[in-house]
Protein backbone atom coordinates (compact mmCIF):
# COMPACT_ATOMS: atom_id res chain seq x y z
CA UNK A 1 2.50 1.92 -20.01
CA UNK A 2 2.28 3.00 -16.45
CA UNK A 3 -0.86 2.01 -15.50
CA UNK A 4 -1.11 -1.47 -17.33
CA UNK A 5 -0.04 -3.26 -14.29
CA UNK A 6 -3.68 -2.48 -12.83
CA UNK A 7 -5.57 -3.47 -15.87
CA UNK A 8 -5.60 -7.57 -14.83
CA UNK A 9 -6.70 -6.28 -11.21
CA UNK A 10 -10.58 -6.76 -9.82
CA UNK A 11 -9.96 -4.24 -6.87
CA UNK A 12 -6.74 -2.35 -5.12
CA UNK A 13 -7.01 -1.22 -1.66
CA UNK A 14 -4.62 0.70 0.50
CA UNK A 15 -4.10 0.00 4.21
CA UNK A 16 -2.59 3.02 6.26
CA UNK A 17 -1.10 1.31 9.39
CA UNK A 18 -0.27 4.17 12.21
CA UNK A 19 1.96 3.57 15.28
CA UNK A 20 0.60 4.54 18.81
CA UNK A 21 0.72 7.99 18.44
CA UNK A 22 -1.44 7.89 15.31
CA UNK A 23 1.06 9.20 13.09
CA UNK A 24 1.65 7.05 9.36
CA UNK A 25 4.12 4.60 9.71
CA UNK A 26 4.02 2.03 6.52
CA UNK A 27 1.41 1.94 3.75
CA UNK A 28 0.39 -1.37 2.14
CA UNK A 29 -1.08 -1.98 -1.02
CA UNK A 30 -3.55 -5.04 -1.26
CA UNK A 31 -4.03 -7.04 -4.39
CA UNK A 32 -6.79 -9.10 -5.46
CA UNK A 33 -4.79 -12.28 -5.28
CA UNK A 34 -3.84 -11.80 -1.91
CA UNK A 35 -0.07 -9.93 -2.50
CA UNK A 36 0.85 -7.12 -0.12
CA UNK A 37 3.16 -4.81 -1.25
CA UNK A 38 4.50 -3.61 2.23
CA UNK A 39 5.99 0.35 1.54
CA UNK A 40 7.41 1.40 5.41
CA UNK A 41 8.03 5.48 6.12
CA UNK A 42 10.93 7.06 5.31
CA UNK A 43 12.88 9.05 7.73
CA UNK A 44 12.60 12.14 5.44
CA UNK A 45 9.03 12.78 6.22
């Protein structure tokens, strides 16, 4: 099952970090217990 992973979780949040023109450089999941799963921009856009 897909989503099973997010059954044991309290909360999920996503952080956008942006460079200094704004634009979306890296998105990071945060878990409950304190994991970030760190998923940089691709050059394909």
């Amino acid at each position: 099952m897909i989503f099973s992973v997010f059954e044991e979780l309290d909360y999920f949040r996503l952080k956008i970090i942006t460079d200094e023109k704004g634009q979306a450089v890296e998105v990071n999941g945060l878990y409950d217990n304190g994991y970030v799963d760190k998923s940089p921009r691709s050059d394909g856009k």
